[in-house]
PDB file of N, CA and C in Angstrom:
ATOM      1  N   UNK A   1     188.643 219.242 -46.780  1.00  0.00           N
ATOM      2  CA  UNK A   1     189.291 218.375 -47.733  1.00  0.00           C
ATOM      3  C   UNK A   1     188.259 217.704 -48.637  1.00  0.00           C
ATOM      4  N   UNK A   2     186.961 217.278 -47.932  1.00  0.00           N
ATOM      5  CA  UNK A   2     186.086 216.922 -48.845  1.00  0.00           C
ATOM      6  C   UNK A   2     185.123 217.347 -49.987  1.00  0.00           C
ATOM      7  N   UNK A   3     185.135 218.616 -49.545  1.00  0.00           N
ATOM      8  CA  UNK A   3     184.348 219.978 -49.865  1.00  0.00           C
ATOM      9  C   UNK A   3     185.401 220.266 -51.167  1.00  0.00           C
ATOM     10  N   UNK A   4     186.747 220.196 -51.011  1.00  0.00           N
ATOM     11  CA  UNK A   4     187.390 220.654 -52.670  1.00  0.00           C
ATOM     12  C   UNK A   4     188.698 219.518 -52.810  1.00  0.00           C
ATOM     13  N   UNK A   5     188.128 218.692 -53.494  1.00  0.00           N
ATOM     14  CA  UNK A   5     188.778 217.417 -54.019  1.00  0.00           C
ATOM     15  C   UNK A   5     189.937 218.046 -54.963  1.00  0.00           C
ATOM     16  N   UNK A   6     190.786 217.318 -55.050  1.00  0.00           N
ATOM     17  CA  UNK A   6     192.524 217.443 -56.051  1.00  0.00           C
ATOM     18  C   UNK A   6     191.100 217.217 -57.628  1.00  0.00           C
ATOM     19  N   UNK A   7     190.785 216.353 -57.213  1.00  0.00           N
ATOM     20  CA  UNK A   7     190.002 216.054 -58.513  1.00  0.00           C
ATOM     21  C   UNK A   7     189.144 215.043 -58.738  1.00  0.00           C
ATOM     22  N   UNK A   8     188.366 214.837 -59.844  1.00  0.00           N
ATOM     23  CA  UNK A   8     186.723 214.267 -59.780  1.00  0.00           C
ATOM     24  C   UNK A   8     186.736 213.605 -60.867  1.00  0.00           C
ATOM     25  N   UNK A   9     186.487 212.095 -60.728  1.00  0.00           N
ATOM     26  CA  UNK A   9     186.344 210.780 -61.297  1.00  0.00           C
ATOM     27  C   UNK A   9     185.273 210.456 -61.805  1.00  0.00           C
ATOM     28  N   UNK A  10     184.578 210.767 -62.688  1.00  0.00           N
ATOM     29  CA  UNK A  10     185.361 210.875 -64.410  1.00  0.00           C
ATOM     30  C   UNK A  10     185.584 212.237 -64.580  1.00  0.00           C
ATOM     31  N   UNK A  11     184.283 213.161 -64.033  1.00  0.00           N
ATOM     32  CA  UNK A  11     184.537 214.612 -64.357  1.00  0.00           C
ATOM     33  C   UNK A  11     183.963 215.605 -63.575  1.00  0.00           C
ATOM     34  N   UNK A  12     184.421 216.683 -63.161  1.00  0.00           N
ATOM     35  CA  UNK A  12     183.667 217.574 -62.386  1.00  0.00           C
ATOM     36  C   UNK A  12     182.234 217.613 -62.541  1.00  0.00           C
ATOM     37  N   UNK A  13     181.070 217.551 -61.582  1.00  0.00           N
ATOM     38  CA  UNK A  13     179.763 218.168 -61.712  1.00  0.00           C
ATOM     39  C   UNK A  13     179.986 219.600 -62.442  1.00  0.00           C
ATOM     40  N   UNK A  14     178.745 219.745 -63.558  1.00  0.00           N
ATOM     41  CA  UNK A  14     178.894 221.664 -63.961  1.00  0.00           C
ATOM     42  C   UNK A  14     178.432 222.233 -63.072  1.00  0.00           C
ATOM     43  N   UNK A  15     177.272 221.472 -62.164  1.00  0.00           N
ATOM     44  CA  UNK A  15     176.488 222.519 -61.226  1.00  0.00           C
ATOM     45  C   UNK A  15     176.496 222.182 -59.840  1.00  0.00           C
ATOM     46  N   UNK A  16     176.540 223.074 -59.454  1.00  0.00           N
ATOM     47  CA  UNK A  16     176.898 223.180 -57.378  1.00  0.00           C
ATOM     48  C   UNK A  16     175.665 222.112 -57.013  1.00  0.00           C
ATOM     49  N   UNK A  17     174.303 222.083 -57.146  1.00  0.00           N
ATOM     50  CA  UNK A  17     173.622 221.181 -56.549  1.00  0.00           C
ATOM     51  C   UNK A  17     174.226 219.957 -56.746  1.00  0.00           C
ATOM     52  N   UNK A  18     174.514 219.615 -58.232  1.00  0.00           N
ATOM     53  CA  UNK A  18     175.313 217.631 -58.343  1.00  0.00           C
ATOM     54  C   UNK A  18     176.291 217.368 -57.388  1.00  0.00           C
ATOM     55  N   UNK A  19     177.474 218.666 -57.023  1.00  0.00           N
ATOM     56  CA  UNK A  19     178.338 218.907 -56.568  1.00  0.00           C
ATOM     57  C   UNK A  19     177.714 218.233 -54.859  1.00  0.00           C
ATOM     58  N   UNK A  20     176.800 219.046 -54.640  1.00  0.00           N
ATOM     59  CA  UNK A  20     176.166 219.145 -52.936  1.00  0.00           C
ATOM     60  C   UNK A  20     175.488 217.411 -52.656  1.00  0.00           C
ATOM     61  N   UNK A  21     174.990 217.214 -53.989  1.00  0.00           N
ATOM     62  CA  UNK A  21     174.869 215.854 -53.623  1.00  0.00           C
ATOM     63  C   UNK A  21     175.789 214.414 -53.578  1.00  0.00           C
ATOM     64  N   UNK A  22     176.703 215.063 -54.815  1.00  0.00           N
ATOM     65  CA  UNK A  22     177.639 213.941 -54.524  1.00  0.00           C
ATOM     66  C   UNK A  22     178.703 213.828 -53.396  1.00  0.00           C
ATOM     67  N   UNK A  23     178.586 215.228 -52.687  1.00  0.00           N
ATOM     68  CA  UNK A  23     179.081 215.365 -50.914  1.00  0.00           C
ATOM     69  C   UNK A  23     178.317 214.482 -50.037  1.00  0.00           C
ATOM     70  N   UNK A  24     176.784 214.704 -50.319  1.00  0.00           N
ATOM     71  CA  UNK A  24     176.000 214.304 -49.498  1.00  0.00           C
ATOM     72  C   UNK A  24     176.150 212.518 -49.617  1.00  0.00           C
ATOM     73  N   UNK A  25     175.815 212.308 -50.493  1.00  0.00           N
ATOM     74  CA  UNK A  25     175.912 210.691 -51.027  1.00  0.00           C
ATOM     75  C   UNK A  25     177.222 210.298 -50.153  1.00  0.00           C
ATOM     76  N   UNK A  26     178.546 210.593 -50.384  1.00  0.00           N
ATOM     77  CA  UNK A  26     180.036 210.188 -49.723  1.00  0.00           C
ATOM     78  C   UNK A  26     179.802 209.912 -48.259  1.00  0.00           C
ATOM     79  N   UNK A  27     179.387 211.543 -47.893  1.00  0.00           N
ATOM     80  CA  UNK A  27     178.968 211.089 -46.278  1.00  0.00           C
ATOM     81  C   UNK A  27     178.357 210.679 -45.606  1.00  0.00           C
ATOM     82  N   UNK A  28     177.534 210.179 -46.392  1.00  0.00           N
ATOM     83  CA  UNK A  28     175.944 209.027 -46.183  1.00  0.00           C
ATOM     84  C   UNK A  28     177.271 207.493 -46.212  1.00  0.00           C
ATOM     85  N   UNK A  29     177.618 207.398 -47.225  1.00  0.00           N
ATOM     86  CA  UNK A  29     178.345 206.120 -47.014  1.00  0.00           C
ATOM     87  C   UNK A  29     179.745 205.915 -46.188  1.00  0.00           C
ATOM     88  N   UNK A  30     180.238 206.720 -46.406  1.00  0.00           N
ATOM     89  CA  UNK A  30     180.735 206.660 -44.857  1.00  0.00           C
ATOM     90  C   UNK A  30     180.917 206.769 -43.581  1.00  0.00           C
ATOM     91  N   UNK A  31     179.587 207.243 -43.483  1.00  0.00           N
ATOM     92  CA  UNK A  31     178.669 207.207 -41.915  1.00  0.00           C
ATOM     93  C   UNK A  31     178.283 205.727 -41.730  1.00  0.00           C
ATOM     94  N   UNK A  32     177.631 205.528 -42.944  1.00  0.00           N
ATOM     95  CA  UNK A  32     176.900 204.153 -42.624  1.00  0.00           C
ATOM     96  C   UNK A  32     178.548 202.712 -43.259  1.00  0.00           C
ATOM     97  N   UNK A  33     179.823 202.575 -43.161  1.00  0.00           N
ATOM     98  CA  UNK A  33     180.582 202.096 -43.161  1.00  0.00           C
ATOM     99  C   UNK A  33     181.548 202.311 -41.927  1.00  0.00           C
ATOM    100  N   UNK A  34     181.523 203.281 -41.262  1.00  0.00           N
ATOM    101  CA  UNK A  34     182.094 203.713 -39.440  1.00  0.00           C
ATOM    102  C   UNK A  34     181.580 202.791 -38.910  1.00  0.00           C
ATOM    103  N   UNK A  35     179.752 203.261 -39.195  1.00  0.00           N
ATOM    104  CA  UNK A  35     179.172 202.649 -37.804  1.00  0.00           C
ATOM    105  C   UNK A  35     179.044 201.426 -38.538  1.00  0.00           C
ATOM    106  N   UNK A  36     178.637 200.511 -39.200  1.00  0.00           N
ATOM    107  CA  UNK A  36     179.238 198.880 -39.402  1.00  0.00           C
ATOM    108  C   UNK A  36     180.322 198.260 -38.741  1.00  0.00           C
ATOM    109  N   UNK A  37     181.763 199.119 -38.682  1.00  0.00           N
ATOM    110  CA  UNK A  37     182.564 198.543 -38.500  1.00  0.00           C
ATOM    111  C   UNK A  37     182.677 199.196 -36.678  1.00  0.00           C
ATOM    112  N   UNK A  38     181.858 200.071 -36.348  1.00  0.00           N
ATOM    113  CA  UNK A  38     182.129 200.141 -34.917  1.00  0.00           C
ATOM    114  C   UNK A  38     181.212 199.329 -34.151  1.00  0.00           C
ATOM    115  N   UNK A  39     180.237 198.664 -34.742  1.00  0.00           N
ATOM    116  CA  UNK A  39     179.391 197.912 -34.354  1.00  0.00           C
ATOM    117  C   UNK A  39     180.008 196.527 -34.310  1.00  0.00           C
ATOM    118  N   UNK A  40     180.355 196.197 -35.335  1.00  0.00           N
ATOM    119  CA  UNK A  40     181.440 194.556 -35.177  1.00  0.00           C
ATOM    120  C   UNK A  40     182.054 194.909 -34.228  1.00  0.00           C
ATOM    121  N   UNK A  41     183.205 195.666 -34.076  1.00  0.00           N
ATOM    122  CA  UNK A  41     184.118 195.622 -33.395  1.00  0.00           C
ATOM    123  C   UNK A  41     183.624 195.842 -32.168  1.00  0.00           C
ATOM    124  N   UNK A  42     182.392 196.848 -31.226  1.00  0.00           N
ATOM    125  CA  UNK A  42     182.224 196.539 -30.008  1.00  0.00           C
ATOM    126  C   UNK A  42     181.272 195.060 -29.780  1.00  0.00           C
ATOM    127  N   UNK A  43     180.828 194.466 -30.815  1.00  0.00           N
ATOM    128  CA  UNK A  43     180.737 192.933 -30.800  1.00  0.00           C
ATOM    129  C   UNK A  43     181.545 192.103 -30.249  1.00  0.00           C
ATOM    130  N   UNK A  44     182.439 192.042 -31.334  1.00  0.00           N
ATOM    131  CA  UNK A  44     183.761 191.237 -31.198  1.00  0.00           C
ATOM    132  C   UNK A  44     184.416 191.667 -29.753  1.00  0.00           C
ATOM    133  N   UNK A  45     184.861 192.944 -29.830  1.00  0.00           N
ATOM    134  CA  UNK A  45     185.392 193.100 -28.446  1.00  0.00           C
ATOM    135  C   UNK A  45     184.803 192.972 -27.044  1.00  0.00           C
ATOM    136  N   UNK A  46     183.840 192.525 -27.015  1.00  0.00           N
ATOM    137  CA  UNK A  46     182.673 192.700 -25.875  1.00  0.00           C
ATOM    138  C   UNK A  46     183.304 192.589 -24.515  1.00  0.00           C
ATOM    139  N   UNK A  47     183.140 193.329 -23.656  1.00  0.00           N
ATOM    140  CA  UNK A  47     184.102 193.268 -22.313  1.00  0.00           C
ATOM    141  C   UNK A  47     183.253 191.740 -21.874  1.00  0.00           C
ATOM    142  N   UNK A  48     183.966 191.550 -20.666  1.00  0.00           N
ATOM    143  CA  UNK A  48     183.702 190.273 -19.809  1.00  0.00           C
ATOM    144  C   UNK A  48     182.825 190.811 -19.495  1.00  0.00           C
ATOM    145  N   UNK A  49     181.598 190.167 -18.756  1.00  0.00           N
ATOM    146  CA  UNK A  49     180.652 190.747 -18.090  1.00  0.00           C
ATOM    147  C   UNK A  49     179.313 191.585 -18.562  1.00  0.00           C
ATOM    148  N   UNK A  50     179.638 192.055 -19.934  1.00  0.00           N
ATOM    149  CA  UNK A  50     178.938 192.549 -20.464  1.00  0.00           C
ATOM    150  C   UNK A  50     177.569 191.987 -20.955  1.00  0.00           C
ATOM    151  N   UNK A  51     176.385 192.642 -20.895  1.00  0.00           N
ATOM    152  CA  UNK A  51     175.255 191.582 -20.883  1.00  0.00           C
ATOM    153  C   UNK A  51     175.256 191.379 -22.844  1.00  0.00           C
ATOM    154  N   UNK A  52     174.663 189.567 -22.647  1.00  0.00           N
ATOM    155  CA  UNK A  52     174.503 189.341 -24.103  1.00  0.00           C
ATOM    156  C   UNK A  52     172.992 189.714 -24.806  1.00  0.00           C
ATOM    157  N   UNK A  53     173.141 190.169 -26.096  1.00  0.00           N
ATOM    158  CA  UNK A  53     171.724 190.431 -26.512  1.00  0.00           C
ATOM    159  C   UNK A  53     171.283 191.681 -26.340  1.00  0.00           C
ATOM    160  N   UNK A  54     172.056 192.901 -25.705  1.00  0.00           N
ATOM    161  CA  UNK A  54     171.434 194.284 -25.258  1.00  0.00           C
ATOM    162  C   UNK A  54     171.989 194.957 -26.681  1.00  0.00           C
TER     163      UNK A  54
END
């Protein structure tokens, strides 16, 4: 699904490398926006018992 978009905001890349990077760039930021928010959340959720500071 990510690999062939409905369509591209403002305009298609002409060439496959812009193309490969603006894949690459997306999944760079939403790797690094997962793990942000899986990191709060096993924060926030911290079991009882769980040691603080590890």
């Amino acid at each position: 699904m990510l690999q062939n978009p409905r369509r591209w905001d403002p305009a298609e890349p002409t060439d496959d490398a812009h193309k490969q990077q603006v894949f690459e760039d997306l999944a760079n930021s939403l790797s690094a926006k997962t793990l942000d928010i899986a990191t709060s959340r096993v924060r926030a959720e911290r079991m009882p018992g769980m040691a603080v500071g590890v």
